[in-house]
Protein backbone atom coordinates (compact mmCIF):
# COMPACT_ATOMS: atom_id res chain seq x y z
CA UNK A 1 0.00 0.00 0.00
CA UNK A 2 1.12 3.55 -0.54
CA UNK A 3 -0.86 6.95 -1.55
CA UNK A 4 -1.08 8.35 -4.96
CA UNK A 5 -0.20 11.34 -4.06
CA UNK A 6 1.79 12.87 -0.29
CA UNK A 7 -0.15 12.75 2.67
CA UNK A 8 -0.21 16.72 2.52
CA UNK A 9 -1.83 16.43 -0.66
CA UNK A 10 -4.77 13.42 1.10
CA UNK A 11 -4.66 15.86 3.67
CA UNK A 12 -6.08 18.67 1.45
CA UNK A 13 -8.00 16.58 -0.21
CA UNK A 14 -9.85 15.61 3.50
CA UNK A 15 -10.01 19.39 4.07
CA UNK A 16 -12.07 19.62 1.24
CA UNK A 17 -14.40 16.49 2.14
CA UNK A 18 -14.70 17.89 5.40
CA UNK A 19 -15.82 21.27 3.55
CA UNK A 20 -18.25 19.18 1.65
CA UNK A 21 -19.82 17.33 4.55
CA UNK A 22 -20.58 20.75 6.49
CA UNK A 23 -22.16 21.98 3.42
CA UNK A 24 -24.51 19.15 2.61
CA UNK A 25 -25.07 18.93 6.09
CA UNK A 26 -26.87 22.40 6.38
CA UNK A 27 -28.63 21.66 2.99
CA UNK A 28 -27.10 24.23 0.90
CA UNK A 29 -26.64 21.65 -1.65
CA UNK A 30 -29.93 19.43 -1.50
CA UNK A 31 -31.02 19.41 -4.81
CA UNK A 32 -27.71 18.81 -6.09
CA UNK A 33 -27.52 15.45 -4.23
CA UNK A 34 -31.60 14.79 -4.53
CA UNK A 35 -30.81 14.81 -8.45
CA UNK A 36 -27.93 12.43 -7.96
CA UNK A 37 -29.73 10.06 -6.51
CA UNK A 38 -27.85 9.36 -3.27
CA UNK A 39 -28.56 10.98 -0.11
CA UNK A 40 -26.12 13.45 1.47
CA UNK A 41 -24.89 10.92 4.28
CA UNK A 42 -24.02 8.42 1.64
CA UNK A 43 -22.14 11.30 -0.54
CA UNK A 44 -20.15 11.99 2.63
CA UNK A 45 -19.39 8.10 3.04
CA UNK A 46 -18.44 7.66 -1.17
CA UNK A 47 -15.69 10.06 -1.34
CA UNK A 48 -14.19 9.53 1.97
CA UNK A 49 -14.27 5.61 0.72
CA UNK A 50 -12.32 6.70 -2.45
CA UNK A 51 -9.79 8.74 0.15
CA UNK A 52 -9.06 5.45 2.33
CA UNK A 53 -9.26 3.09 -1.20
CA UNK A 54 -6.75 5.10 -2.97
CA UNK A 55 -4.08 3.38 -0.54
CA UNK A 56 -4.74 0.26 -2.20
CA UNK A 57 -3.98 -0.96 -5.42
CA UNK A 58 -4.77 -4.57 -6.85
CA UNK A 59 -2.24 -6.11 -8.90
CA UNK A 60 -3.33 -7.54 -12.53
CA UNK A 61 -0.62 -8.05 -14.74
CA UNK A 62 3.35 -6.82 -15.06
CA UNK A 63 5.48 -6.30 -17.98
CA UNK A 64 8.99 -5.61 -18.67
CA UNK A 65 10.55 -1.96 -18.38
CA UNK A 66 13.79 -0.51 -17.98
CA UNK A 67 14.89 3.05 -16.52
CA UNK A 68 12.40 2.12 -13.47
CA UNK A 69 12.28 5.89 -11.67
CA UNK A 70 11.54 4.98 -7.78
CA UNK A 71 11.53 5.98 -4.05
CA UNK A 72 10.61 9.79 -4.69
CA UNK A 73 8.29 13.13 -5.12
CA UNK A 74 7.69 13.98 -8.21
CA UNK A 75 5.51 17.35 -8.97
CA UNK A 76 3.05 17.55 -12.16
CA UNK A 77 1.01 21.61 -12.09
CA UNK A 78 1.57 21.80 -8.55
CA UNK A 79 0.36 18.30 -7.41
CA UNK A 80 2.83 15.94 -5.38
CA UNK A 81 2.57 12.34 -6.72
CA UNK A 82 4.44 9.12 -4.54
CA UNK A 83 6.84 7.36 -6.25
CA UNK A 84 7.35 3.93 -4.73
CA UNK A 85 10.26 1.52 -4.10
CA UNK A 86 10.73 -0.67 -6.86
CA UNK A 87 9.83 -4.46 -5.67
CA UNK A 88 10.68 -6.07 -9.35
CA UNK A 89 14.20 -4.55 -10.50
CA UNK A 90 13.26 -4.33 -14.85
CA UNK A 91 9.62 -4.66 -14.38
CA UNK A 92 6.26 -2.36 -14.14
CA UNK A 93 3.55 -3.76 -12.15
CA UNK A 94 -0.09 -3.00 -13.58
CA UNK A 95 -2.69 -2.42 -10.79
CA UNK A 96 -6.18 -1.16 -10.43
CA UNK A 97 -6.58 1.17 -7.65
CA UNK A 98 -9.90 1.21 -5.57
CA UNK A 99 -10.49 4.39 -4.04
CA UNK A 100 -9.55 5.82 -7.89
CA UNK A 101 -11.01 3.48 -9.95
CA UNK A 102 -13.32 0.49 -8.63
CA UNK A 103 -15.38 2.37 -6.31
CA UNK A 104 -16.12 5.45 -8.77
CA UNK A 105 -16.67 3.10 -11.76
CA UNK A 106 -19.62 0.77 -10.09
CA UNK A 107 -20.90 4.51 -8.23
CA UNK A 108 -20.96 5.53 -11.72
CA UNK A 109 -22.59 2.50 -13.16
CA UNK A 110 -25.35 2.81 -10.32
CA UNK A 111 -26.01 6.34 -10.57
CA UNK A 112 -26.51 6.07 -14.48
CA UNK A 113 -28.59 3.10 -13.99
CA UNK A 114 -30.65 4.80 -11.11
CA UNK A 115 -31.36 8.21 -13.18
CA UNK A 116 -31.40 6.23 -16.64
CA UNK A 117 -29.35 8.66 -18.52
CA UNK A 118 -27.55 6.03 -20.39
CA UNK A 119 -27.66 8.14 -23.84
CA UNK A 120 -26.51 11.47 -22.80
CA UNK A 121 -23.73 9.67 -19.96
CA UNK A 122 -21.83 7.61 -22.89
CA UNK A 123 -22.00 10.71 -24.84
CA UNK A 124 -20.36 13.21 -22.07
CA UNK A 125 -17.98 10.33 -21.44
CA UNK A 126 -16.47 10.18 -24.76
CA UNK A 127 -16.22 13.79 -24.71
CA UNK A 128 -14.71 13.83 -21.60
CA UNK A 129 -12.28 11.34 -22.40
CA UNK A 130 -11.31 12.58 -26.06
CA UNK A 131 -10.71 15.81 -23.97
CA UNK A 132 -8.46 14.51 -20.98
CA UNK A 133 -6.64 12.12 -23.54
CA UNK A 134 -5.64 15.03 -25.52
CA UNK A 135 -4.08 16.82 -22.05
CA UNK A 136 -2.54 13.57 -20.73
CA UNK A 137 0.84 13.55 -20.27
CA UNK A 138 3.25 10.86 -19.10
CA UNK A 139 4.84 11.63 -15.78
CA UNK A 140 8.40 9.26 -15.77
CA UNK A 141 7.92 7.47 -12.23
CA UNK A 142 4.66 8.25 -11.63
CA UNK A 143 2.51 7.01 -15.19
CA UNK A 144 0.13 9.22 -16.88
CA UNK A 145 -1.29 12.40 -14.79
CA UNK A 146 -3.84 15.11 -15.85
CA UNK A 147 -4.36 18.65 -15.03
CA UNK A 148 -6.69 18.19 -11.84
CA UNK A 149 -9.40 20.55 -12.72
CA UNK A 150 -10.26 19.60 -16.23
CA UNK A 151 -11.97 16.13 -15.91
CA UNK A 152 -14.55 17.43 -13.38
CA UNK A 153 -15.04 21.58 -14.81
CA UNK A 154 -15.66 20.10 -18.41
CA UNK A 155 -17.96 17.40 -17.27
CA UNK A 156 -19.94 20.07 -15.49
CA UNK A 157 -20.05 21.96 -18.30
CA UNK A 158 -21.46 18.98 -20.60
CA UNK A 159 -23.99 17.82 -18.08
CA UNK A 160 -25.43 20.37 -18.12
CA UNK A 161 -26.07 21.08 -22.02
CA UNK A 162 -27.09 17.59 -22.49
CA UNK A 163 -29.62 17.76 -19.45
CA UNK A 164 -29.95 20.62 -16.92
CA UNK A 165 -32.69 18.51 -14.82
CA UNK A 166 -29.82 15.32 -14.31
CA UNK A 167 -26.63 17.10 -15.20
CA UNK A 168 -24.95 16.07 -11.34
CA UNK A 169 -26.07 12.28 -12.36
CA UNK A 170 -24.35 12.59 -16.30
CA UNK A 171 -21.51 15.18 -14.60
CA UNK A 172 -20.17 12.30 -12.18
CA UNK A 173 -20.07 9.66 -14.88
CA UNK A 174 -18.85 11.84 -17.23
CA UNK A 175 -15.95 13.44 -15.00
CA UNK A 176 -14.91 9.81 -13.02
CA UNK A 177 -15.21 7.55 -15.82
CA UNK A 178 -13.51 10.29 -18.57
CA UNK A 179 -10.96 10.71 -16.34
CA UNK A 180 -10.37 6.92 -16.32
CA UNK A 181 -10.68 6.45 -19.79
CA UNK A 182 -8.76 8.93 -21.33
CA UNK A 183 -6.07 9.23 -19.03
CA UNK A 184 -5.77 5.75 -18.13
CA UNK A 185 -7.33 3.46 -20.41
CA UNK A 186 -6.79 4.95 -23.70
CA UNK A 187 -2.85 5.06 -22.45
CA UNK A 188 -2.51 1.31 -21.71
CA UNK A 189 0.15 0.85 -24.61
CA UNK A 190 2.05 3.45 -23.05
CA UNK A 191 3.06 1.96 -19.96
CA UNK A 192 6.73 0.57 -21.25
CA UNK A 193 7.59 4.61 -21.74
CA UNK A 194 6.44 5.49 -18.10
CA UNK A 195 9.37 4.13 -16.26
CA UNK A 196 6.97 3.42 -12.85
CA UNK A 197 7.36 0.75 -10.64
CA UNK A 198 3.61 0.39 -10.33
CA UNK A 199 0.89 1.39 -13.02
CA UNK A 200 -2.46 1.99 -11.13
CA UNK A 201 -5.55 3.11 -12.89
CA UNK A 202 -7.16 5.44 -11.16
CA UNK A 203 -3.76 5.76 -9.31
CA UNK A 204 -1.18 8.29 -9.01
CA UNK A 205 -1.82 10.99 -11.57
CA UNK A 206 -5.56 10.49 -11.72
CA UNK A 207 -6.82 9.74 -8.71
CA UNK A 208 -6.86 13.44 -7.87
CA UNK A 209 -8.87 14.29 -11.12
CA UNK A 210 -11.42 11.34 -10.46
CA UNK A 211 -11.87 12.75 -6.50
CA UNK A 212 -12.50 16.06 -7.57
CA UNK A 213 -14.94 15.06 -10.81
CA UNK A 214 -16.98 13.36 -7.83
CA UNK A 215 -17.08 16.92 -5.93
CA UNK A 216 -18.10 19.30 -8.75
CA UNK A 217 -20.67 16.75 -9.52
CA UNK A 218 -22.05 16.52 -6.14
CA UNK A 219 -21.93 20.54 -5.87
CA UNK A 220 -23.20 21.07 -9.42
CA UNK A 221 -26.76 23.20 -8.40
């Protein structure tokens, strides 16, 4: 286990959880949460899940890779990322991460299926992802990271052209599983060029992007 980014950064990332938590708590964001389809409590519970998840990463495959960059910080637009001790000298170990990437995927899945925006979701997803593909860049020792802001503004922003009534619903999907897609997904044949030890999707670079998708669309009015 290790975080995907310094406890300073978790820390912040709390902060703003915390933030969140007073807010809905006071019901200054009802509607928002009423449209997602989850009540406030279990908003609270989802992202500070994701927090405590993103320690853990689940190991599905490694492959070969030289130039392994290990055992330090490394800073992408401001963001401190964890760059762990190599375990395999020459190899890259391929993980899924579950704060990052489980947990917002089947919260995605159940909040489409729950709202039935199926349509207009896979269509702000693909945008989302063309979109975060494009600004995806590969971090050596740390994998592929993102610009933090851009998964979660833009899917805002497409939610609510597509539907007004359900954009929080079609803004989560679209920010959590675009993030995945484009940054992680759509990168898969890039791994051998990252030099990491470990490869997590929803890890490292993009777990911070997938959290704060999951706030804008939770605060989207």
């Amino acid at each position: 286990m290790y975080p995907p980014v310094t406890n300073f950064a978790l820390a912040i990332l709390g902060a703003l959880l915390l933030a969140l938590f007073v807010i809905v708590e006071v019901g200054l964001i009802r509607k928002a949460y009423e449209r997602l389809g989850i009540s406030h409590r279990a908003v609270s519970l989802l992202l500070l899940m994701m927090i405590f998840g993103s320690y853990i990463n689940i190991p599905i495959a490694t492959i070969a890779s030289h130039g392994i960059v290990q055992d330090q910080v490394i800073y992408y637009w401001g963001v401190p990322y964890v760059v762990p001790t190599v375990r395999h000298v020459g190899r890259t170990e391929i993980a899924i991460n579950v704060g990052g990437a489980l947990i917002p995927f089947f919260t995605s899945l159940w909040v489409v299926t729950r709202t039935g925006v199926f349509v207009k979701a896979a269509i702000a997803v693909a945008i989302v992802s063309v979109v975060v593909y494009h600004f995806a860049t590969i971090v050596p020792g740390v994998g592929i990271a993102v610009p933090t802001l851009i998964p979660g503004i833009l899917a805002a922003m497409v939610a609510s052209l597509l539907d007004r009534r359900r954009s929080p619903a079609i803004a989560f999907a679209a920010g959590t599983l675009g993030c995945l897609i484009g940054a992680d997904i759509m990168n898969l044949p890039k791994i051998g060029a990252m030099h990491a030890p470990i490869a997590s999707i929803g890890g490292a670079g993009t777990f911070d992007g997938v959290f704060v998708s999951g706030l804008i669309a939770v605060l989207l009015a």
